[in-house]
Protein backbone atom coordinates (compact mmCIF):
# COMPACT_ATOMS: atom_id res chain seq x y z
CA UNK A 1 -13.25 19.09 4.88
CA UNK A 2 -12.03 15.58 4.76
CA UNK A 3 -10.66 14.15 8.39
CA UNK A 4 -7.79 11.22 7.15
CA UNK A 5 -6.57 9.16 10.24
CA UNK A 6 -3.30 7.41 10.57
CA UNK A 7 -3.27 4.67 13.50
CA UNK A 8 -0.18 3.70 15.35
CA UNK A 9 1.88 3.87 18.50
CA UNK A 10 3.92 7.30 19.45
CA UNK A 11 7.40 7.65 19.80
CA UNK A 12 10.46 6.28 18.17
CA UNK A 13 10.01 2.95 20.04
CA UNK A 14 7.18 1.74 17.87
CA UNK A 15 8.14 4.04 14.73
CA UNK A 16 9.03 1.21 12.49
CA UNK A 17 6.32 -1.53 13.73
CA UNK A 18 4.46 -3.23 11.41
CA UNK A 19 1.76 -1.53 13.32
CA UNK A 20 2.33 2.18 12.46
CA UNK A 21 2.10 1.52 8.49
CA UNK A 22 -1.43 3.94 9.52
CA UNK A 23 1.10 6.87 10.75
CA UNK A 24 3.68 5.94 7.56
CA UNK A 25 0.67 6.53 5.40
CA UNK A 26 -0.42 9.77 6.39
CA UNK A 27 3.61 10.94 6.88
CA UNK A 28 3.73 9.79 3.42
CA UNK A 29 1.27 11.97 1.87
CA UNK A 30 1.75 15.64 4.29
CA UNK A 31 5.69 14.97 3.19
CA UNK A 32 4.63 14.56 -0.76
CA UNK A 33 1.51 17.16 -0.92
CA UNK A 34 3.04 20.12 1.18
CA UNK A 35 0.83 19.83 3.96
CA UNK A 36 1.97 22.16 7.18
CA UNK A 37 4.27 20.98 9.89
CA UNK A 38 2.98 18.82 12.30
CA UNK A 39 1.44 20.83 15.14
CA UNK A 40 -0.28 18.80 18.90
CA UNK A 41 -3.71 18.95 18.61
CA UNK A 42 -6.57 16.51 19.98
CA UNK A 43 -4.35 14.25 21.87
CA UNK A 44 -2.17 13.33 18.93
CA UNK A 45 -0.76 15.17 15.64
CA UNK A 46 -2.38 17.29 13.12
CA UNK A 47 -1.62 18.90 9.79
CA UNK A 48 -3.82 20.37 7.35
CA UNK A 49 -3.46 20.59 3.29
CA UNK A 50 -5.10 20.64 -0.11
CA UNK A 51 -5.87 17.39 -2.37
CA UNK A 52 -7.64 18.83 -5.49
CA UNK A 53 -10.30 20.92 -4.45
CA UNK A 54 -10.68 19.22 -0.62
CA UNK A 55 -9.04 20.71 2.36
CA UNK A 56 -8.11 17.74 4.11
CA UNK A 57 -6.65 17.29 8.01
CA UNK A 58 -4.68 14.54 8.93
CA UNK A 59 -4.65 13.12 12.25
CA UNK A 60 -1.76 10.41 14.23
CA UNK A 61 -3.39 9.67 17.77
CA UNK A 62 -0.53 10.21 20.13
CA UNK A 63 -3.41 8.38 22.93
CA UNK A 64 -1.45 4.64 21.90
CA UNK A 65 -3.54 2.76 20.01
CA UNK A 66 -6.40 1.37 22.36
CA UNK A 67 -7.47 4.52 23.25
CA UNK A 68 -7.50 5.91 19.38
CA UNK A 69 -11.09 6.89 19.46
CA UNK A 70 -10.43 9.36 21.94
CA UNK A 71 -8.21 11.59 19.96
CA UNK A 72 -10.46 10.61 17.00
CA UNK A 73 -13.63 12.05 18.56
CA UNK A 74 -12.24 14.90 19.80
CA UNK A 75 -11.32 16.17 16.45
CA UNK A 76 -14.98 15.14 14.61
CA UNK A 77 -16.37 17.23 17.09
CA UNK A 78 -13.97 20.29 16.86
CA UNK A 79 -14.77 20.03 12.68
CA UNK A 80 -18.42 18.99 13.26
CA UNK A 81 -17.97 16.06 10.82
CA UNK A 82 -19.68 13.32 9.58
CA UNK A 83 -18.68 10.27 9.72
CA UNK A 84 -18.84 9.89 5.91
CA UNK A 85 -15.78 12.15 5.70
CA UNK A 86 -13.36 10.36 7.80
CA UNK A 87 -11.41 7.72 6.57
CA UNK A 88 -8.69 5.63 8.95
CA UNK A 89 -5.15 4.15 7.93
CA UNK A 90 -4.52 0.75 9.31
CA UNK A 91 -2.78 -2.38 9.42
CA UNK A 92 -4.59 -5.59 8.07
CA UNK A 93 -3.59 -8.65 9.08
CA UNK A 94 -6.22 -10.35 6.79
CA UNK A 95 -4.92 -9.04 3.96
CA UNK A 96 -1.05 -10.11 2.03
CA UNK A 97 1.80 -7.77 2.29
CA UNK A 98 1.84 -4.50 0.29
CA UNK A 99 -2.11 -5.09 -0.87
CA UNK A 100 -4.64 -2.40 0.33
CA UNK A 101 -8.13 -2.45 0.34
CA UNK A 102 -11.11 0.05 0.58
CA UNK A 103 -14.04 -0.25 3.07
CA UNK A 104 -16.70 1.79 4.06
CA UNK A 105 -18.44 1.10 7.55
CA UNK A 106 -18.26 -2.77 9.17
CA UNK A 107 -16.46 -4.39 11.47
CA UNK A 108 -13.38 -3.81 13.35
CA UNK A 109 -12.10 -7.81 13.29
CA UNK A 110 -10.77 -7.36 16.65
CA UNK A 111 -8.21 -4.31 15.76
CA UNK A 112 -7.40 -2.16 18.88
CA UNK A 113 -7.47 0.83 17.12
CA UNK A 114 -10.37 0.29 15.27
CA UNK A 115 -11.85 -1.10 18.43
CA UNK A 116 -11.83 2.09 20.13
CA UNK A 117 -13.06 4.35 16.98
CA UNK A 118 -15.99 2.34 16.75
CA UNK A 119 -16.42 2.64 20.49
CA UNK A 120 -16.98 6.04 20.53
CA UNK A 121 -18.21 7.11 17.24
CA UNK A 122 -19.50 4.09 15.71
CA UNK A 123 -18.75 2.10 12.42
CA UNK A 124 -19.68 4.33 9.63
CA UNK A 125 -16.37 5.77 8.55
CA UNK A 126 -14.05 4.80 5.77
CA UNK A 127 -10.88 2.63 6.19
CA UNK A 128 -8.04 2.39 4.10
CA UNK A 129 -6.71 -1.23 4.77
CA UNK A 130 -2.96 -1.88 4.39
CA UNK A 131 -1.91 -5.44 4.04
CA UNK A 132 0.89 -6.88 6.54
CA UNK A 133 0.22 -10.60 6.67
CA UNK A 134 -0.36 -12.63 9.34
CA UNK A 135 2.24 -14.67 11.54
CA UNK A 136 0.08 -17.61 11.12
CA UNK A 137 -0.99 -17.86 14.38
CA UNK A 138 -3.71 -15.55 17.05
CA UNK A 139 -0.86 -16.17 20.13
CA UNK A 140 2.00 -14.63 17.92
CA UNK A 141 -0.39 -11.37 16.57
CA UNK A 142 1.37 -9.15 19.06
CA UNK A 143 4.61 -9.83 18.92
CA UNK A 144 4.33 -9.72 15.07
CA UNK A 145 2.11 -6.28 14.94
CA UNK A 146 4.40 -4.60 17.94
CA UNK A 147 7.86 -5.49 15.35
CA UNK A 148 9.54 -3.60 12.85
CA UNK A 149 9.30 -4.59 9.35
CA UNK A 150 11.76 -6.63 8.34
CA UNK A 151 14.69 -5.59 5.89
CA UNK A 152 12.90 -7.59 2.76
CA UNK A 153 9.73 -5.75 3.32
CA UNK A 154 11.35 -2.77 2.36
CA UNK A 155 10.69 -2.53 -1.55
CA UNK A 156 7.34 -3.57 -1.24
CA UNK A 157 6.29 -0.71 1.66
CA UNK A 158 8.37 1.62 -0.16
CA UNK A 159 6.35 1.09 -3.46
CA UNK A 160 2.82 1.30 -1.92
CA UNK A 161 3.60 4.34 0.29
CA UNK A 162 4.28 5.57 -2.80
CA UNK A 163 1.03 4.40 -4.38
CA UNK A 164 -1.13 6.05 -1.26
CA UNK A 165 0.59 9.30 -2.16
CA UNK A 166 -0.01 9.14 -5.83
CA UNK A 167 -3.74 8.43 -5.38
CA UNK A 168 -4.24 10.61 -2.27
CA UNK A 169 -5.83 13.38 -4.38
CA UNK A 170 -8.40 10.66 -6.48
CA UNK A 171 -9.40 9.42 -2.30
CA UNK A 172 -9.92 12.80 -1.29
CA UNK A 173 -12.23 13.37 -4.08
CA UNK A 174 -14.11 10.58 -3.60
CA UNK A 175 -12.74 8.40 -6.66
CA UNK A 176 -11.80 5.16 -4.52
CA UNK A 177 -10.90 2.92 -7.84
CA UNK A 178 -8.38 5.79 -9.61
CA UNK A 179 -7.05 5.65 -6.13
CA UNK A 180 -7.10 1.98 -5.93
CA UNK A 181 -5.59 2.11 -9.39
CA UNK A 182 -2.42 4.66 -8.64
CA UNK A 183 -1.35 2.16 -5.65
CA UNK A 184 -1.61 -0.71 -8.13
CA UNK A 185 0.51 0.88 -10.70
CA UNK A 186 3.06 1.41 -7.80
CA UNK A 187 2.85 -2.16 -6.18
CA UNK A 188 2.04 -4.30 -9.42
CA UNK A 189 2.87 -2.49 -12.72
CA UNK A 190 1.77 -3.62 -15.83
CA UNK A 191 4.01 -5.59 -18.04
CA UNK A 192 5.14 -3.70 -21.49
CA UNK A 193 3.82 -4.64 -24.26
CA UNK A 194 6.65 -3.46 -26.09
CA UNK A 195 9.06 -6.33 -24.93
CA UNK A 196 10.59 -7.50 -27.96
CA UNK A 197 11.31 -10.88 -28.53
CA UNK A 198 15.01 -11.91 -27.54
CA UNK A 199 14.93 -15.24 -29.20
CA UNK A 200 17.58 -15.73 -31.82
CA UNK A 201 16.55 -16.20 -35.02
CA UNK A 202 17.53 -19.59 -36.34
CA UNK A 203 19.99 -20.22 -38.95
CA UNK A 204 18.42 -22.27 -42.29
CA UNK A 205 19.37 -25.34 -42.36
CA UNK A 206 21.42 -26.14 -44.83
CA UNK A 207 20.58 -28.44 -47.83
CA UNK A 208 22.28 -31.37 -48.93
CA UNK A 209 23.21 -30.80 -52.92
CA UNK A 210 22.74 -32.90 -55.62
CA UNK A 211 25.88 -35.39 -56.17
CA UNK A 212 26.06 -35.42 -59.90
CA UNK A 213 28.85 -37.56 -60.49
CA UNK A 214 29.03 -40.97 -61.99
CA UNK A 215 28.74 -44.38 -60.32
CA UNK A 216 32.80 -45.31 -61.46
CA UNK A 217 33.74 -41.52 -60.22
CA UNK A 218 31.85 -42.13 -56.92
CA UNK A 219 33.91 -45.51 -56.33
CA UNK A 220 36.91 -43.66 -57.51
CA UNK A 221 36.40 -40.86 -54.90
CA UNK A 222 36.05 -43.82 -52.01
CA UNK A 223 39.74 -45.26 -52.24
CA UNK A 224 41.50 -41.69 -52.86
């Protein structure tokens, strides 16, 4: 039994904020995998599928995201989990836009949500971290975090949502570079190697020919 966490903010208020790419995640991959319906559970959201050969129970925290650990904790201790096998969705600022990085244990680098996991169950789960940028400045964090994406960020989220999904099954069973590698073949595919080359072929140029005539006919040809 694998516990996957989504973090973000409930209601339709927050639902496209940069900060709920956690809850998009785990939508993503109940929507794609035929999990069951959403049902309330342990102050937030639950529903419960098959990836491979793992059972595997999604969670979105409906607490708001300081107080994430709470709903977090609640179900670890209805599923008497380890740590080990729960692994949290969530915004990175520290990383660019549409990359995503595995981590096991560590710190939280100041995220709320993270914040309050660690909190009250410590560091040693795994997080899935989804690149968003970074305004470019700590005062402007929350205003950028607590915004919708913006219109051009659309492809890009699109593509690794997709990439999550398509590698959920590899995470679940415990492959984190397949995984890694389905999102990249989502958000940077590989060139073909089939492109053929759309140069023009050059026309020969043509060569002069041989002027056989005579020096008279040659002065003959000038004044015609």
């Amino acid at each position: 039994m694998k516990l996957w966490v989504g973090l973000g903010n409930p209601g339709a208020k927050y639902a496209g904020n940069r900060h709920n790419i956690g809850f998009m995640a785990v939508d993503r991959i109940a929507a794609d995998h035929g999990f069951s319906p959403w049902r309330k559970a342990f102050q937030g959201l639950v529903s419960e599928g098959r990836l491979g050969t793992e059972k595997v129970a999604l969670l979105k925290p409906e607490t708001f995201m300081n107080l994430s650990g709470q709903s977090v904790q609640a179900a670890v201790a209805f599923w008497k989990l380890p740590l080990t096998d729960v692994t949290v969705f969530h915004d990175e600022l520290d990383l660019a836009p549409g990359k995503l990085r595995l981590k096991q244990g560590g710190g939280h680098a100041g995220h709320n949500g993270l914040r309050s996991i660690h909190a009250h169950l410590g560091d040693a789960y795994a997080r899935v971290r989804l690149g968003i940028g970074h305004p470019g400045h700590k005062d402007a964090v929350a205003a950028y975090v607590l915004h919708d994406f913006a219109k051009a960020d659309a492809e890009w989220l699109e593509d690794l949502l997709r990439g999550i999904s398509d590698g959920a099954e590899a995470l679940a069973m415990g492959d984190g570079q397949k995984f890694m590698n389905a999102v990249s073949l989502r958000t940077a595919p590989p060139r073909s190697s089939t492109t053929k080359d759309k140069t023009e072929p050059q026309a020969p140029t043509p060569q002069p020919q041989e002027d056989t005539r005579s020096p008279m006919q040659r002065l003959l040809d000038r004044f015609r």
